[in-house]
C-alpha atoms as a PDB file:
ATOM      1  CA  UNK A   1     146.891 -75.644  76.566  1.00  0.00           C
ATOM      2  CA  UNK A   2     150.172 -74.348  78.165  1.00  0.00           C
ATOM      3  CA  UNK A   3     151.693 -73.855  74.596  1.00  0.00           C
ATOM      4  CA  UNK A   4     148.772 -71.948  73.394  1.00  0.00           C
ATOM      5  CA  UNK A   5     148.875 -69.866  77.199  1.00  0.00           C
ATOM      6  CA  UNK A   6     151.898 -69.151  75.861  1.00  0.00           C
ATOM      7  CA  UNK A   7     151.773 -68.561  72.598  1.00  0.00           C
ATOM      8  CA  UNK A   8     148.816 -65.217  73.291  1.00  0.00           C
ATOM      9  CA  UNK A   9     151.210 -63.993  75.917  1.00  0.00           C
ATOM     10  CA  UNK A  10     153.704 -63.670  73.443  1.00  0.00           C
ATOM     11  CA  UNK A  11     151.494 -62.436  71.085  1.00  0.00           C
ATOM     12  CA  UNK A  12     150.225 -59.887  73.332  1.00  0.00           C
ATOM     13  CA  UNK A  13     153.769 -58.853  74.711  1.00  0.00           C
ATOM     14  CA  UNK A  14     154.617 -58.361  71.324  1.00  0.00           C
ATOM     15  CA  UNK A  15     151.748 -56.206  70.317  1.00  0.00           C
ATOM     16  CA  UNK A  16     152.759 -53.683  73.032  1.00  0.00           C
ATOM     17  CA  UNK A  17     156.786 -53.755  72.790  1.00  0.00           C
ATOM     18  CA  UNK A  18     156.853 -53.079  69.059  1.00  0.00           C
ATOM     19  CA  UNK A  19     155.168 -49.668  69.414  1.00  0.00           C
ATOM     20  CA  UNK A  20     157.137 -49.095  72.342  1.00  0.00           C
ATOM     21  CA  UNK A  21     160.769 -49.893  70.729  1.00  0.00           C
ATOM     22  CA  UNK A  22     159.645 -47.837  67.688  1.00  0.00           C
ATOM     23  CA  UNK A  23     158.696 -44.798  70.177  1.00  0.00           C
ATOM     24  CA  UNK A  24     162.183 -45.473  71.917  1.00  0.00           C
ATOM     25  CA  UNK A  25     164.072 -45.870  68.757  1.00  0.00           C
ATOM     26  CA  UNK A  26     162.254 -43.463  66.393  1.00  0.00           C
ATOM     27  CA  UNK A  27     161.063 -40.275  68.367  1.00  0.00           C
ATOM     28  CA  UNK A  28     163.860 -38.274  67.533  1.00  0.00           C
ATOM     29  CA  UNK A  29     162.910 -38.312  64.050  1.00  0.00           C
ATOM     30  CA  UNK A  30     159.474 -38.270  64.473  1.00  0.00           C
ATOM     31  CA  UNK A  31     159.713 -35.154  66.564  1.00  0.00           C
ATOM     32  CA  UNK A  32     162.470 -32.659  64.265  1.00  0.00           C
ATOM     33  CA  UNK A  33     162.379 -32.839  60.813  1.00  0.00           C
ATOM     34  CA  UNK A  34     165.646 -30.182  59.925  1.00  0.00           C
ATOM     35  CA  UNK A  35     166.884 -28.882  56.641  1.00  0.00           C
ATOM     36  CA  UNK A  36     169.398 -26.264  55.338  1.00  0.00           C
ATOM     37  CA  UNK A  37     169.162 -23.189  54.072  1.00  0.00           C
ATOM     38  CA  UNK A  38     170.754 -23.014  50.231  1.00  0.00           C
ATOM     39  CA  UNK A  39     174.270 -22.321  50.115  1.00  0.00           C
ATOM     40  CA  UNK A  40     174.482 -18.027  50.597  1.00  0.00           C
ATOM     41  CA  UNK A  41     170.877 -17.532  51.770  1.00  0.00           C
ATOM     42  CA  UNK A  42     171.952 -15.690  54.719  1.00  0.00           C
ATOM     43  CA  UNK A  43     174.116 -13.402  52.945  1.00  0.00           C
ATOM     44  CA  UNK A  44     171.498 -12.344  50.710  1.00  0.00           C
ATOM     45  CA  UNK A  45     168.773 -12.200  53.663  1.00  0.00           C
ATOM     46  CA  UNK A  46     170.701  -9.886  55.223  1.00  0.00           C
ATOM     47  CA  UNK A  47     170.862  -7.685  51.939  1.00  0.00           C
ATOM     48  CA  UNK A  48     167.508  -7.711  51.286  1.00  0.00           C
ATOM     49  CA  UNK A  49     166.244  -6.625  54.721  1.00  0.00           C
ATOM     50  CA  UNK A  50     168.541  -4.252  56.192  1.00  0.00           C
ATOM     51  CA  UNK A  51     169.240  -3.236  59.374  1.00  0.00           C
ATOM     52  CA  UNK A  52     168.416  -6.301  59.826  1.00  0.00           C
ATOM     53  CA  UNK A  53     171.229  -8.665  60.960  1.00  0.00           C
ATOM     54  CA  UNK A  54     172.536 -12.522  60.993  1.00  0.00           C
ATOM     55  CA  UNK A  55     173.278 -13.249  64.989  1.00  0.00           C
ATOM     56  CA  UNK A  56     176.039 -16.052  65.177  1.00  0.00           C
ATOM     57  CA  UNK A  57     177.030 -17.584  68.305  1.00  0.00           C
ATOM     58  CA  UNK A  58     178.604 -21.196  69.472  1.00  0.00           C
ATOM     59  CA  UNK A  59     176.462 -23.570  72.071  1.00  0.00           C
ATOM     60  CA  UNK A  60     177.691 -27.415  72.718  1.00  0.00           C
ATOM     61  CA  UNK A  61     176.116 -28.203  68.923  1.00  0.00           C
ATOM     62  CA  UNK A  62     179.214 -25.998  67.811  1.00  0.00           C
ATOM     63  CA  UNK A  63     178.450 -22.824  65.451  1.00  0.00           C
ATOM     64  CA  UNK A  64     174.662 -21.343  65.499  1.00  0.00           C
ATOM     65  CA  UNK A  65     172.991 -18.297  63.901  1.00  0.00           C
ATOM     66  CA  UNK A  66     169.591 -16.880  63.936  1.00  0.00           C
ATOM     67  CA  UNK A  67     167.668 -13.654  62.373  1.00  0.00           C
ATOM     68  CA  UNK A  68     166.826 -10.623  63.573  1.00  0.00           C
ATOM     69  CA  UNK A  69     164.473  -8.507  62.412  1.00  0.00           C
ATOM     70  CA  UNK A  70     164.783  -4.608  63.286  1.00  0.00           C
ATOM     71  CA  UNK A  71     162.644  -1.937  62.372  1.00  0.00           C
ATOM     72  CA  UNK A  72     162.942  -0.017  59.218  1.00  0.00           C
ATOM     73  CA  UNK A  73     163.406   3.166  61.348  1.00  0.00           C
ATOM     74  CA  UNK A  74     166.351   4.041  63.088  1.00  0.00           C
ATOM     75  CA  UNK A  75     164.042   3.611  66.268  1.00  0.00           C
ATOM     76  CA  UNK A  76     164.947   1.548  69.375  1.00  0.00           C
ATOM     77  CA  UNK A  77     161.928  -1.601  69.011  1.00  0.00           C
ATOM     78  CA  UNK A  78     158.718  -1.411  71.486  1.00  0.00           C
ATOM     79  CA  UNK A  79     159.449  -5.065  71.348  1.00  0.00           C
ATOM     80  CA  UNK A  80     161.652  -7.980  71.437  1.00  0.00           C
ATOM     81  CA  UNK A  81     159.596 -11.250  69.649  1.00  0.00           C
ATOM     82  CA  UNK A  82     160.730 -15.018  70.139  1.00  0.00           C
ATOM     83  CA  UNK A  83     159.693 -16.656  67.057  1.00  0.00           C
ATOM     84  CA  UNK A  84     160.017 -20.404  67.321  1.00  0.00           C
ATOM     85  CA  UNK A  85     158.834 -21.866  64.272  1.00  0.00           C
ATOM     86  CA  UNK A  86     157.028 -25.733  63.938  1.00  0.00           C
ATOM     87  CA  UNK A  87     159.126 -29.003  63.407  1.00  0.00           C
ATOM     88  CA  UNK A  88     159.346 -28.416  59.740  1.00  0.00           C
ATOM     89  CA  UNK A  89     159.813 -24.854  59.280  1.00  0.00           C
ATOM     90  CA  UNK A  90     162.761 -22.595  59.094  1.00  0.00           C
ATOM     91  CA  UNK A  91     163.445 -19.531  61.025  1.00  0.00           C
ATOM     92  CA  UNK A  92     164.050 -17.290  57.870  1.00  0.00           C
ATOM     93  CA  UNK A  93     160.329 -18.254  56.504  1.00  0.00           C
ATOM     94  CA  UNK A  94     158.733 -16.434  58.681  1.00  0.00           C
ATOM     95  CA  UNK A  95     160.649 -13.211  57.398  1.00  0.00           C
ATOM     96  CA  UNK A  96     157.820 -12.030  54.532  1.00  0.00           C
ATOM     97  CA  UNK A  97     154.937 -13.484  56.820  1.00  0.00           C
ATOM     98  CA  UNK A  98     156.117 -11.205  59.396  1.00  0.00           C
ATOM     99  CA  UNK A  99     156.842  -8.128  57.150  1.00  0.00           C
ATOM    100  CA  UNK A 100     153.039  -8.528  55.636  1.00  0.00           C
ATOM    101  CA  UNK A 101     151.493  -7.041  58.732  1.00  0.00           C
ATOM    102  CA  UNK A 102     153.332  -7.634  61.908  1.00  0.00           C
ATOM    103  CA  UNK A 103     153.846  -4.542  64.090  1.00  0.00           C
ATOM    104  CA  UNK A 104     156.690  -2.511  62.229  1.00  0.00           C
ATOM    105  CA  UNK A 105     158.093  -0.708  65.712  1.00  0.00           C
ATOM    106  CA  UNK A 106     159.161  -3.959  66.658  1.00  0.00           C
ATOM    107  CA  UNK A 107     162.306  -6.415  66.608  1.00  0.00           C
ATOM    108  CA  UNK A 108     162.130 -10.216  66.033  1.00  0.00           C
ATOM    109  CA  UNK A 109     164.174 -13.010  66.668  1.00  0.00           C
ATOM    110  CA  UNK A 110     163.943 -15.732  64.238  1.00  0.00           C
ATOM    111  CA  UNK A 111     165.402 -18.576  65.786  1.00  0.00           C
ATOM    112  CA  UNK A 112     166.254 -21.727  64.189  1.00  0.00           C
ATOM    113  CA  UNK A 113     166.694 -24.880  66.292  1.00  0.00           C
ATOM    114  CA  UNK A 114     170.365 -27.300  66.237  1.00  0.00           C
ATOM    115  CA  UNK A 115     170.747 -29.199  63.008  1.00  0.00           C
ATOM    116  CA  UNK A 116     168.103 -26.674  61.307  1.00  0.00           C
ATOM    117  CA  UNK A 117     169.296 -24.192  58.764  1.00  0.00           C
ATOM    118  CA  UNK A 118     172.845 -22.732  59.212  1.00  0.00           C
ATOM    119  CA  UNK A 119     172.747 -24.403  63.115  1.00  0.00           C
ATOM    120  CA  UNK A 120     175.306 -27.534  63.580  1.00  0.00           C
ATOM    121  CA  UNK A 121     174.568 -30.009  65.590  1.00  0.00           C
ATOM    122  CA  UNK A 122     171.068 -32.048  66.963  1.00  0.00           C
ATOM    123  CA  UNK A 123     168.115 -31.329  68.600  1.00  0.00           C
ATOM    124  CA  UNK A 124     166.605 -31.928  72.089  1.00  0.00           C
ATOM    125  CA  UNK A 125     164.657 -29.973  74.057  1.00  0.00           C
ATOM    126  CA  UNK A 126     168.031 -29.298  76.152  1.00  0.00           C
ATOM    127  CA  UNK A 127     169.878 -27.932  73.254  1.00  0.00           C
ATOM    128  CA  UNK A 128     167.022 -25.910  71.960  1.00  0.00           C
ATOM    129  CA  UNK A 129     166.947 -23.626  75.603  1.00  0.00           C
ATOM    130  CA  UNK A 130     170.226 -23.416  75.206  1.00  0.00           C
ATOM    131  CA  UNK A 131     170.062 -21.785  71.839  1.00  0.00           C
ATOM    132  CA  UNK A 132     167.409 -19.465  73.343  1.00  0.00           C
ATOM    133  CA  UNK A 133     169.716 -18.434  76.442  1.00  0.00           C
ATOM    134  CA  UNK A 134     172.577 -18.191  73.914  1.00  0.00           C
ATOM    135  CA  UNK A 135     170.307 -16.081  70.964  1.00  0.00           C
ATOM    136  CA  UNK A 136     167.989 -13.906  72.935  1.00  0.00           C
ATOM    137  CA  UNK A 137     170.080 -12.029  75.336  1.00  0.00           C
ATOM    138  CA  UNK A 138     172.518 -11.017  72.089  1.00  0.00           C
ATOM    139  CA  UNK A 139     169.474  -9.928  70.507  1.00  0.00           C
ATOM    140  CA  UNK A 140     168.448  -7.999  73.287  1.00  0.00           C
ATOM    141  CA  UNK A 141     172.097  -6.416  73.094  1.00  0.00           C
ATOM    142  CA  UNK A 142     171.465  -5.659  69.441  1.00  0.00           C
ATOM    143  CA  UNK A 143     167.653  -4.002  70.169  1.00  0.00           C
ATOM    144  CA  UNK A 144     169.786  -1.779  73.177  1.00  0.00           C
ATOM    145  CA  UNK A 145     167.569  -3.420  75.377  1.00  0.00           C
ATOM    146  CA  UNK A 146     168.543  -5.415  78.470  1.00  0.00           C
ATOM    147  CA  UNK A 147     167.661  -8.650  80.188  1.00  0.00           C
ATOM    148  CA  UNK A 148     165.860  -6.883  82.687  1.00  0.00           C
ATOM    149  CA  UNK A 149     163.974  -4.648  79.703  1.00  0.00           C
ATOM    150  CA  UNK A 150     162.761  -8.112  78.799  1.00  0.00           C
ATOM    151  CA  UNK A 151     160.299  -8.563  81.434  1.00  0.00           C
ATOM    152  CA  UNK A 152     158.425  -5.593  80.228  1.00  0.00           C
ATOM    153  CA  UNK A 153     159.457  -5.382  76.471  1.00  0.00           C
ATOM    154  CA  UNK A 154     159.480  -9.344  75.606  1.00  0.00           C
ATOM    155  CA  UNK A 155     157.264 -11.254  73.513  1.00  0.00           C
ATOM    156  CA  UNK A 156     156.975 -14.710  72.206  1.00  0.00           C
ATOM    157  CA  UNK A 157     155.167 -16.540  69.677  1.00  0.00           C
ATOM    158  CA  UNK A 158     155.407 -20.230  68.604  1.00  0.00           C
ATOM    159  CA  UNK A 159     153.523 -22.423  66.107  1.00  0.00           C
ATOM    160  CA  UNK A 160     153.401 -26.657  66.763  1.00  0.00           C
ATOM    161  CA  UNK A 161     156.954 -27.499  67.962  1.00  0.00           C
ATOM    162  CA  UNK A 162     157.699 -23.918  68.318  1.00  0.00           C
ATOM    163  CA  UNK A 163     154.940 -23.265  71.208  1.00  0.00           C
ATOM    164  CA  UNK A 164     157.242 -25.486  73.419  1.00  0.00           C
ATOM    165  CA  UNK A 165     160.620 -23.738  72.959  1.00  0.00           C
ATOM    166  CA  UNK A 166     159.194 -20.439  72.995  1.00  0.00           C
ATOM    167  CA  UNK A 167     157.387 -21.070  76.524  1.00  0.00           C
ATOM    168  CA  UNK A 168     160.996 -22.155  77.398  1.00  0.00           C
ATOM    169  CA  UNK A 169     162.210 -18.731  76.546  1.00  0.00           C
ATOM    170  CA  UNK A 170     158.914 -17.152  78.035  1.00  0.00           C
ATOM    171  CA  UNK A 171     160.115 -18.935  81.237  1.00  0.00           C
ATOM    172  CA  UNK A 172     163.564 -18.719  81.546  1.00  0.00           C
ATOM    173  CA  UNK A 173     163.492 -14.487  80.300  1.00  0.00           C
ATOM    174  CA  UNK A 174     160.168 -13.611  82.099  1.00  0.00           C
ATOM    175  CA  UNK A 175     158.341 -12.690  79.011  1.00  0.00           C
ATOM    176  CA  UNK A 176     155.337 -11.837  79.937  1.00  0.00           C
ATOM    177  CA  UNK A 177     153.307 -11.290  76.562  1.00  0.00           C
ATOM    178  CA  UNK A 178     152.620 -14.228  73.916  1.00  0.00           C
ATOM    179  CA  UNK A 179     150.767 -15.861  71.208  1.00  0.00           C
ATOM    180  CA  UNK A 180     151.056 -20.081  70.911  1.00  0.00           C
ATOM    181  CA  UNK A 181     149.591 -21.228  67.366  1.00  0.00           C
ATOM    182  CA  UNK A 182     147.915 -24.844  68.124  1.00  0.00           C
ATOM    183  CA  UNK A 183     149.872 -26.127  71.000  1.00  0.00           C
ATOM    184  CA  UNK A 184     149.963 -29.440  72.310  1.00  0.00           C
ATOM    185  CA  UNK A 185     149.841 -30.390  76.177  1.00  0.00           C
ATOM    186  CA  UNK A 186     153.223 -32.543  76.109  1.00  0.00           C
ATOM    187  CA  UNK A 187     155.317 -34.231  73.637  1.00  0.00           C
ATOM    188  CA  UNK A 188     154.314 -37.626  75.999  1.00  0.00           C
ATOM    189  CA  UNK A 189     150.742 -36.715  74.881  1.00  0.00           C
ATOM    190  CA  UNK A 190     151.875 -36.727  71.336  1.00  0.00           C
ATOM    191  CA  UNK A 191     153.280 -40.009  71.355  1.00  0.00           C
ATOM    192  CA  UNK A 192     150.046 -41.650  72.828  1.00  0.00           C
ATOM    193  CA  UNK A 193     147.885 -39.689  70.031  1.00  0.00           C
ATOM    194  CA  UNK A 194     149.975 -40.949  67.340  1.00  0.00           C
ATOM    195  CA  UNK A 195     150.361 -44.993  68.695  1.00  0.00           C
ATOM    196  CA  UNK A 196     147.463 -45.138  70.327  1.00  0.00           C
ATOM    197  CA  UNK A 197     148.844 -46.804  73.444  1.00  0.00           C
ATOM    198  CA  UNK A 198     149.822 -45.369  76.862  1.00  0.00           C
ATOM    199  CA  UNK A 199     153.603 -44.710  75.793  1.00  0.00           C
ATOM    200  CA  UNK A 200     154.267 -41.633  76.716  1.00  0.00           C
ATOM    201  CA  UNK A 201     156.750 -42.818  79.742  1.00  0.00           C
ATOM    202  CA  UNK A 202     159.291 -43.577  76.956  1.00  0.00           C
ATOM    203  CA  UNK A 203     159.537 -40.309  75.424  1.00  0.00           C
ATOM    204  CA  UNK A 204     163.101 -39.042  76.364  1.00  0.00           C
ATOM    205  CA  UNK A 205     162.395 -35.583  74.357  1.00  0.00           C
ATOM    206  CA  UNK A 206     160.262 -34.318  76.746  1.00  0.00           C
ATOM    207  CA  UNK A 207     158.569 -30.943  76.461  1.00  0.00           C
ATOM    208  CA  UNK A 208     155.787 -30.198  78.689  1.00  0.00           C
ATOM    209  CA  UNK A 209     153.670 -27.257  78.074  1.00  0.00           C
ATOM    210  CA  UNK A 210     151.495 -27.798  81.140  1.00  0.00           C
ATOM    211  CA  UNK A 211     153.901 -27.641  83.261  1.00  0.00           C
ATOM    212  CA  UNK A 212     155.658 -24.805  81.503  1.00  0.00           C
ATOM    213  CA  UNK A 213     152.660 -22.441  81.527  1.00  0.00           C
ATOM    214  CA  UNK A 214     152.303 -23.180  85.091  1.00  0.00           C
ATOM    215  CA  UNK A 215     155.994 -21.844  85.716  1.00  0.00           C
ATOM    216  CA  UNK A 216     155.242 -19.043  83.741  1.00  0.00           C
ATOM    217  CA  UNK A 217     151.847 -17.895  85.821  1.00  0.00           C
ATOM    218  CA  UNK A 218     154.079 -18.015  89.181  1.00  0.00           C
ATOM    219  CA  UNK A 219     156.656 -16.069  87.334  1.00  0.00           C
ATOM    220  CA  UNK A 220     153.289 -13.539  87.011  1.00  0.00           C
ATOM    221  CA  UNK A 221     153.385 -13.872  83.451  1.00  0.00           C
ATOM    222  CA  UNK A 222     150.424 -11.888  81.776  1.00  0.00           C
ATOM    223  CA  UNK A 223     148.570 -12.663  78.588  1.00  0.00           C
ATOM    224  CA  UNK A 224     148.757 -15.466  76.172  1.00  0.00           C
ATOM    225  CA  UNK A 225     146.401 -15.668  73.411  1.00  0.00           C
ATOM    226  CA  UNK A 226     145.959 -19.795  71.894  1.00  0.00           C
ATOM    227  CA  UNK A 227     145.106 -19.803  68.379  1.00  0.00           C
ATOM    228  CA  UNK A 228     144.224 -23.017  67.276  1.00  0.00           C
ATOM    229  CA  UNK A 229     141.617 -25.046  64.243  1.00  0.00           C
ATOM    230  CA  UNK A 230     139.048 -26.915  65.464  1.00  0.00           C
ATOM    231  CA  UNK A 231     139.661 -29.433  62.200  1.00  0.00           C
ATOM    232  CA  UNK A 232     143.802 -29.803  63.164  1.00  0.00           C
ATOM    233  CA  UNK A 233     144.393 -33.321  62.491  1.00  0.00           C
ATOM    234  CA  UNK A 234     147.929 -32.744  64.041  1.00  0.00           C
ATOM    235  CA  UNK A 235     147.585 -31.862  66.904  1.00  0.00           C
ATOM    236  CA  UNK A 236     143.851 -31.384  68.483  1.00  0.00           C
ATOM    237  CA  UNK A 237     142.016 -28.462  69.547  1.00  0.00           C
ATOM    238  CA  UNK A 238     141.121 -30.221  72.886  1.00  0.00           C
ATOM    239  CA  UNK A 239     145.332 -29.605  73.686  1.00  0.00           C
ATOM    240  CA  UNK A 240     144.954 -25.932  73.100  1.00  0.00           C
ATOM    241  CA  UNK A 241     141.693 -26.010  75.300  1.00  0.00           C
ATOM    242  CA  UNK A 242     143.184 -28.026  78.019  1.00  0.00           C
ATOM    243  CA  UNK A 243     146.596 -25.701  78.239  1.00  0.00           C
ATOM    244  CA  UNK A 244     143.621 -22.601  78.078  1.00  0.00           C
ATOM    245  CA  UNK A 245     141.782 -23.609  81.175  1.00  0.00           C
ATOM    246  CA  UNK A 246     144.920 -23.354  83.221  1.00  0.00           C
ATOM    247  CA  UNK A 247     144.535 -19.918  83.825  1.00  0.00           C
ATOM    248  CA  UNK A 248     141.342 -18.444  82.255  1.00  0.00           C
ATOM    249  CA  UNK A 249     142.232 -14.792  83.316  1.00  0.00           C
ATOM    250  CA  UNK A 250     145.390 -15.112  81.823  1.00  0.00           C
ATOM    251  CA  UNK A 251     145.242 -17.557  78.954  1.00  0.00           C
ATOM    252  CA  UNK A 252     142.389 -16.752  75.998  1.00  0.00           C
ATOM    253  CA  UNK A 253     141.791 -19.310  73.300  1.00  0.00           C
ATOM    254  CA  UNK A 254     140.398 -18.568  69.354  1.00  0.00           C
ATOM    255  CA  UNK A 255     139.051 -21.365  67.824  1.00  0.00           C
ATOM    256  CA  UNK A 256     139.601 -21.303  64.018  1.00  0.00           C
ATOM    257  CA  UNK A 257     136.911 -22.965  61.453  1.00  0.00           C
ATOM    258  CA  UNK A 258     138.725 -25.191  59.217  1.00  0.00           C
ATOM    259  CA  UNK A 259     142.199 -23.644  59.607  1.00  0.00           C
ATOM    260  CA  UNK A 260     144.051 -26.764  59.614  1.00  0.00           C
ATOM    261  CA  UNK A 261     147.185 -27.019  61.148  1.00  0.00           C
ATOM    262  CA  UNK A 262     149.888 -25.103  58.683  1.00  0.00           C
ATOM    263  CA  UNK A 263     147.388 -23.036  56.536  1.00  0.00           C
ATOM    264  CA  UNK A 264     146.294 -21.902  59.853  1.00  0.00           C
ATOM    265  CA  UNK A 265     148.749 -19.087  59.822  1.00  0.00           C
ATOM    266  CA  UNK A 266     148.581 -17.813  56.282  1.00  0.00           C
ATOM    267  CA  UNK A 267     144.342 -18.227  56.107  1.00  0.00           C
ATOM    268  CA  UNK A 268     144.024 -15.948  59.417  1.00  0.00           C
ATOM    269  CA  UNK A 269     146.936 -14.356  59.176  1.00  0.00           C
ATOM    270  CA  UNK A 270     145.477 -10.679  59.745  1.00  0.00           C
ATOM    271  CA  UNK A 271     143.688 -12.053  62.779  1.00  0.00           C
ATOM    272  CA  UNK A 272     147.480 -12.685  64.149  1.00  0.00           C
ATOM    273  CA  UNK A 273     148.390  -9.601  63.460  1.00  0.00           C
ATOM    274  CA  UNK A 274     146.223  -8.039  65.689  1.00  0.00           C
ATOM    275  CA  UNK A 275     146.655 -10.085  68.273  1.00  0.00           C
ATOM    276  CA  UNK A 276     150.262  -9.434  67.912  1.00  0.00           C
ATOM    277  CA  UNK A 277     149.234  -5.716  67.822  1.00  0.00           C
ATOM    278  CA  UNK A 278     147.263  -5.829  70.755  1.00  0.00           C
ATOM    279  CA  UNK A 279     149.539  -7.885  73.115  1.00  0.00           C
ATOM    280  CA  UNK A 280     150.645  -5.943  76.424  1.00  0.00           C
END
């Protein structure tokens, strides 16, 4: 009787440690999934879409560069956009997306996260502020604009992944205008969605979007528009609708009919663009 006591407390012990050693163990490359650009991509970026520029600056992770975007007119930008692209997703593909329809009297900053594209290094949520607080104030420099302009002339948008560094920026630069493509409440939340088991307390890459918009409502932030499909089987619409109810007055939702999660922003992409158009 003891033996078999014993024997189904093992058992049972082992049934919860294995998912939580895989959390501990795995999560870093569960969470970032970088690549490179090919070998001269920047160069020829930068050719094809002048006056735009290649921003390169060092941070702990050693040599980093992002894109900027500037309007095809000599004109100083309305605008300064954060783009913070998903998990999988370079900085630079958002270049023709953006050039299809987003507002052409503004400036964007592509930013690519440590270990992505041309950045050395690793990612964790540390490293990625710290390539915002590096990027965005030397864009800002570039768009003749200055930290301060940002609280007035700063915007932010972020898809998956990229919803949590770009509320970082949003945040730590006062931006006070933004669009977050399907969100999710906390990477902790993530990791219980995926397992199935309460494991979030192991999750060391820890980015909290609750708590985030929250900061960003005392800072007097004030609009952000959630887009988000009601069929995203990566991260659910009841996420986007939790972070939403936060602040009703300050936070609207769109829910999206069978947008999925990635084809969300190419299916409705002319939706975006107006709600890019129309942020103030």
């Amino acid at each position: 009787m003891i033996i078999h006591f014993r024997k189904c407390l093992l058992f049972f012990f082992l049934l919860f440690a294995l998912p939580v050693l895989f959390t501990v163990s795995c999560q870093h490359k569960l969470i970032y999934f970088p690549r490179p650009y090919p070998v001269g991509f920047a160069q020829e970026w930068e050719k094809q879409y002048p006056p735009s520029k290649i921003l390169r600056y060092q941070t702990s992770q050693g040599q980093q560069s992002a894109f900027l975007i500037m309007p095809q007119s000599a004109k100083k930008p309305e605008h300064l956009w954060l783009i913070c692209c998903g998990n999988g997703t370079l900085a630079a593909e958002w270049t023709e997306w953006l050039d299809a329809g987003a507002p052409k009297n503004d400036a964007y900053l592509l930013l690519d996260y440590p270990g992505y594209g041309d950045c050395q290094g690793s990612s964790t949520p540390k490293r990625i502020r710290e390539n915002i607080a590096a990027a965005l104030p030397l864009a800002a420099k570039q768009c003749a604009m200055s930290i301060e302009d940002l609280k007035t002339r700063g915007r932010f948008l972020g898809h998956s992944l990229g919803c949590a560094a770009a509320l970082m920026g949003a945040c730590d630069y006062s931006l006070p205008t933004g669009i977050l493509i399907a969100p999710f409440t906390s990477s902790m939340d993530m990791a219980e969605k995926m397992l199935g088991l309460p494991v979030g307390w192991v999750v060391t890459h820890r980015f909290d979007n609750r708590a985030r918009i929250k900061q960003w409502i005392a800072q007097n932030g004030r609009q952000i528009h959630i887009f988000h499909s009601d069929d995203d089987a990566v991260i659910p619409l009841k996420m986007g609708q939790e972070l939403a109810v936060i602040d009703p007055s300050r936070i609207a939702i769109t829910t999206v009919p069978g947008g999925g999660h990635d084809a969300l922003i190419r299916l409705k992409k002319h939706e975006l663009y107006q709600l890019m158009k129309a942020a103030k």
